[in-house]
N, C-alpha and C. Protein backbone atom coordinates (compact mmCIF):
# COMPACT_ATOMS: atom_id res chain seq x y z
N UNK A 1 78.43 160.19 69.77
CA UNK A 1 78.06 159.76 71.10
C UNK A 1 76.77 158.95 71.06
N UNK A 2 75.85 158.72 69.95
CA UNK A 2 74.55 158.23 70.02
C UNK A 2 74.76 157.26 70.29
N UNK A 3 75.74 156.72 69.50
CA UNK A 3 75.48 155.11 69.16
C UNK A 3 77.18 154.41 69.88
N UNK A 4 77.10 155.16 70.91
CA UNK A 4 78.64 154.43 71.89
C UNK A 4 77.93 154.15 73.00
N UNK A 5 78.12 152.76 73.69
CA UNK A 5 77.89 152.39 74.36
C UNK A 5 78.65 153.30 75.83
N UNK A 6 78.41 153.25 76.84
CA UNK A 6 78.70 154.14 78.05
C UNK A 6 79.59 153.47 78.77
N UNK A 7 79.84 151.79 78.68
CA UNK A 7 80.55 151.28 79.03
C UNK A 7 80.82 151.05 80.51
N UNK A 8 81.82 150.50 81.16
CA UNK A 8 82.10 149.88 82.32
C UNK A 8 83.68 149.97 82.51
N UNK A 9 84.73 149.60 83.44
CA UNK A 9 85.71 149.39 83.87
C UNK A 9 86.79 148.51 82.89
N UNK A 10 85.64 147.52 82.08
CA UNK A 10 86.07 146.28 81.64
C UNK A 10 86.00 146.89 79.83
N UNK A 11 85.34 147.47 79.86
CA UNK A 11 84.91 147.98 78.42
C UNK A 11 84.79 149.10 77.99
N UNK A 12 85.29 150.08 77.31
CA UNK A 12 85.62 151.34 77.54
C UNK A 12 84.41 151.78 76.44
N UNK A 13 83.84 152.77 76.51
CA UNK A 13 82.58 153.40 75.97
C UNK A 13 82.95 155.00 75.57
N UNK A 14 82.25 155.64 76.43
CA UNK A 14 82.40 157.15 76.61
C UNK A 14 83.34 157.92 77.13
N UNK A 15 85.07 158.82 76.70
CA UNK A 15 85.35 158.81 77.61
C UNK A 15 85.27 159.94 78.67
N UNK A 16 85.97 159.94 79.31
CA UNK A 16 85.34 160.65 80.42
C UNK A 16 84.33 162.09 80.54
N UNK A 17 85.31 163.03 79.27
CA UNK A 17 84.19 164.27 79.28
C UNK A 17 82.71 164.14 78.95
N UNK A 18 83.26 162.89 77.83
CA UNK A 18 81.71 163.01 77.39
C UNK A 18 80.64 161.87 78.41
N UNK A 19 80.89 161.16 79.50
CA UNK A 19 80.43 160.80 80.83
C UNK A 19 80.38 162.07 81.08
N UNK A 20 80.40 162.73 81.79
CA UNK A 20 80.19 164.12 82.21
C UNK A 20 79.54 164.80 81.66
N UNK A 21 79.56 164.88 80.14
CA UNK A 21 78.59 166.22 79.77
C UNK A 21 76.91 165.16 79.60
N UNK A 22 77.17 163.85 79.66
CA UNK A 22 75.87 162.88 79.53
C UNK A 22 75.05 163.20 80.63
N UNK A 23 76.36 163.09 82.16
CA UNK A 23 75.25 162.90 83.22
C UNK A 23 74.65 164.31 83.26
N UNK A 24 75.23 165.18 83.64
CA UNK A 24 74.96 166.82 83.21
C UNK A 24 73.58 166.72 82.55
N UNK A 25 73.56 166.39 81.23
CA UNK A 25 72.60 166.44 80.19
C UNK A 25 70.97 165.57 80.63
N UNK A 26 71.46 164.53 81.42
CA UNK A 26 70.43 163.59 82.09
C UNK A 26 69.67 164.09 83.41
N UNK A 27 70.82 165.35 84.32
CA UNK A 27 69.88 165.55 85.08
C UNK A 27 68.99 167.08 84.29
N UNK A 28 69.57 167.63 83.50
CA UNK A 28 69.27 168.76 83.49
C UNK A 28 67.68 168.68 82.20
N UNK A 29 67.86 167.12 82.13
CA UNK A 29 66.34 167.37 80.92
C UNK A 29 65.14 167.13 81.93
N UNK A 30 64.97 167.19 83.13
CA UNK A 30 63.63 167.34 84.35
C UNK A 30 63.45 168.96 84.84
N UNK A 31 64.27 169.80 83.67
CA UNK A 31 64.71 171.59 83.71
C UNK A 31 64.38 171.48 85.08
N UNK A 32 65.43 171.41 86.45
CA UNK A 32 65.47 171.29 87.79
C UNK A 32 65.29 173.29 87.84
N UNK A 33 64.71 173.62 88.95
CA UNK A 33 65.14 174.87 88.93
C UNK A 33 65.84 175.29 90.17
N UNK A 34 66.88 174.28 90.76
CA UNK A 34 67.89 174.66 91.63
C UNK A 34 68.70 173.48 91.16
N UNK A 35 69.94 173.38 90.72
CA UNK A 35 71.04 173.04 90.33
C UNK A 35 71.95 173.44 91.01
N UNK A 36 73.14 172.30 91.54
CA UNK A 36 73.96 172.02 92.31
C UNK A 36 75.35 171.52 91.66
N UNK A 37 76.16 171.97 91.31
CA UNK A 37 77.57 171.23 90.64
C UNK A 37 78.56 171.66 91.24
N UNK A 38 79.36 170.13 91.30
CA UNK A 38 80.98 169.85 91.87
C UNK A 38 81.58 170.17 90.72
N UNK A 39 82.80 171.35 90.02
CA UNK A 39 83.35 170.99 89.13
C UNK A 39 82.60 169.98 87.95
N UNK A 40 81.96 171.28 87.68
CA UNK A 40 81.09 170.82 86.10
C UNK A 40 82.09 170.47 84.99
N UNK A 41 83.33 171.45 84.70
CA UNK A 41 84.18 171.15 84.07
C UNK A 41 85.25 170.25 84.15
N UNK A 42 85.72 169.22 85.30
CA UNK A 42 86.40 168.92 85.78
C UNK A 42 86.29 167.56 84.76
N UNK A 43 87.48 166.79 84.06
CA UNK A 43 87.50 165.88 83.72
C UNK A 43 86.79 165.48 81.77
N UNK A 44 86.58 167.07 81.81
CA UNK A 44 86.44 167.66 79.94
C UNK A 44 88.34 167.94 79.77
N UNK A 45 88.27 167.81 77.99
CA UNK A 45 89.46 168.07 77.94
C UNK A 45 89.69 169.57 77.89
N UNK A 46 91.03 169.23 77.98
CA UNK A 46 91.46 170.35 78.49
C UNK A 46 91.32 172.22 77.05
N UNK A 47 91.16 171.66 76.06
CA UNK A 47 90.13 172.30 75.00
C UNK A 47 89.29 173.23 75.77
N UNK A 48 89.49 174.91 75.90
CA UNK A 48 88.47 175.86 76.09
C UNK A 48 87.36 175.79 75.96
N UNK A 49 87.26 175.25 74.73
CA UNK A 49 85.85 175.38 74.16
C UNK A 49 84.69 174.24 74.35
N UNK A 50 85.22 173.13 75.08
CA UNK A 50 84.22 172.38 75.83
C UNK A 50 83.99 172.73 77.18
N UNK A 51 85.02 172.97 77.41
CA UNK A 51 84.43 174.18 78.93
C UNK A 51 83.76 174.74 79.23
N UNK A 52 84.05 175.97 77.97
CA UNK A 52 83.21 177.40 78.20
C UNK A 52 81.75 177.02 77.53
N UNK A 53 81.85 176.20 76.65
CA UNK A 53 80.64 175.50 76.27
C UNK A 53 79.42 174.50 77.24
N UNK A 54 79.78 174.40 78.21
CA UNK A 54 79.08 173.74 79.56
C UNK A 54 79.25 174.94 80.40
N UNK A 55 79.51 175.68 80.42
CA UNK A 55 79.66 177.05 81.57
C UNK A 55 78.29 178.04 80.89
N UNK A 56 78.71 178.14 79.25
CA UNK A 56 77.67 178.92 79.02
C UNK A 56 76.68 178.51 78.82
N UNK A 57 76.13 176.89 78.73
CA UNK A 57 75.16 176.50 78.89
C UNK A 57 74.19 177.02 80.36
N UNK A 58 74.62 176.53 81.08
CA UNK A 58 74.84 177.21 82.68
C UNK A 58 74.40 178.63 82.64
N UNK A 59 74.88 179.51 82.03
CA UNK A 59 74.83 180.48 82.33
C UNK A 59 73.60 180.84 81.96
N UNK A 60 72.74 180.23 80.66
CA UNK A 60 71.67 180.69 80.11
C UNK A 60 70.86 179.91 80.67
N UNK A 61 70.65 178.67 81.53
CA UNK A 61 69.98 178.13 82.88
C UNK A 61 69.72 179.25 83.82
N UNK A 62 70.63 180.01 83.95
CA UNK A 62 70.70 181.19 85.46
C UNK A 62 70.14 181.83 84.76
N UNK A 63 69.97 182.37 83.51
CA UNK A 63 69.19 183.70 82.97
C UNK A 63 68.03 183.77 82.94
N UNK A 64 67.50 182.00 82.40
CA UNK A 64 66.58 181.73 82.65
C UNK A 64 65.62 180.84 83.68
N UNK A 65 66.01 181.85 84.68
CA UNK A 65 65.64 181.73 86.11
C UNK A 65 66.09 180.73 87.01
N UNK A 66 66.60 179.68 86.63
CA UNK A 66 67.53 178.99 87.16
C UNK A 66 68.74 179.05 88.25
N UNK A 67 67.89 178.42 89.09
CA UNK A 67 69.35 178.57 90.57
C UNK A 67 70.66 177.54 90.40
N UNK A 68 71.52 178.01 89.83
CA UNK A 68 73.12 177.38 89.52
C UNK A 68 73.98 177.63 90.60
N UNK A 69 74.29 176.30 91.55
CA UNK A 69 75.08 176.67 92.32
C UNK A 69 76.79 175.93 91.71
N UNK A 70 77.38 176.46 91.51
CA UNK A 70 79.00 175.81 91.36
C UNK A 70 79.87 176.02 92.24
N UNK A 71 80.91 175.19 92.05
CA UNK A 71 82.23 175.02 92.64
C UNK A 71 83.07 175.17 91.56
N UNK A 72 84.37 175.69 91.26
CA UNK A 72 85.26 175.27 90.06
C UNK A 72 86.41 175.82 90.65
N UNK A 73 87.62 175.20 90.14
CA UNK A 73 88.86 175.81 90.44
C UNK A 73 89.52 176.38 89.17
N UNK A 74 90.42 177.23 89.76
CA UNK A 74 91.15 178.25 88.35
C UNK A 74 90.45 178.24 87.15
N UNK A 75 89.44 179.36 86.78
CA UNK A 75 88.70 179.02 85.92
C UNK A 75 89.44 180.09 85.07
N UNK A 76 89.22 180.13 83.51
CA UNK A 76 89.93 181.05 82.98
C UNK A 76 88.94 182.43 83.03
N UNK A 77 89.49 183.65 82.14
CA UNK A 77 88.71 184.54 82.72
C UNK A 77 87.53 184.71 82.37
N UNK A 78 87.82 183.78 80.92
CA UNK A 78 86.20 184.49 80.14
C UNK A 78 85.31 183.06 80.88
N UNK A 79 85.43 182.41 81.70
CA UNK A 79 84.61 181.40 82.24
C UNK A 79 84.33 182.43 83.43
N UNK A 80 85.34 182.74 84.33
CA UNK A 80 84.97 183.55 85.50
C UNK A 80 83.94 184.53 85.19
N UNK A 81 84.03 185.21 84.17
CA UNK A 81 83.21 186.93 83.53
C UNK A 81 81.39 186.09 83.82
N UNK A 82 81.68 184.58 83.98
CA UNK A 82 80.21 183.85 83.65
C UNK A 82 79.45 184.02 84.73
N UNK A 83 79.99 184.29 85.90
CA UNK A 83 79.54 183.83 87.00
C UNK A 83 79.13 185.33 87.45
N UNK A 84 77.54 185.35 88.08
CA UNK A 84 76.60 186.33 88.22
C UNK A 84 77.52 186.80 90.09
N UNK A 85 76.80 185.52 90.80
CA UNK A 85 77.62 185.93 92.38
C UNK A 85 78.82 184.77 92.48
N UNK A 86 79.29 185.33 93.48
CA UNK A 86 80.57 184.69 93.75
C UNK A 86 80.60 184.89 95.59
């Protein structure tokens, strides 16, 4: 991912998950301490383990004091087990 351009409509770069785990990654290096996400996972492939891998990132944000608010649909269980309130 270092050295791929991010690309445009016309020119294909990054694709989509990894747009997603970039912007993710861009807001989260100002360590915000209230965080807001639409379907964090939404548009990673469909691979568990990039999922649960941005969920448990997340999760160790909330541990460490971090206000995580999400949205997600049908999450599997060991993603659901992540989530403190509901």
């Amino acid at each position: 991912v270092r050295h791929t351009r991010v690309g445009d409509k016309k020119v294909r770069g990054l694709s989509g998950g990894e747009r997603k785990r970039l912007s993710l990654g861009c807001e989260l290096i100002g360590s915000p301490s209230l965080i807001f996400l639409d379907e964090p996972t939404s548009g990673l492939d469909a691979a568990a383990a990039q999922k649960a891998s941005v969920m448990a990132t997340l999760h160790q944000l909330a541990a460490a004091g971090h206000t995580v608010v999400a949205s997600i649909h049908q999450p599997r269980s060991s993603i659901w087990s992540m989530f403190d309130d509901l």
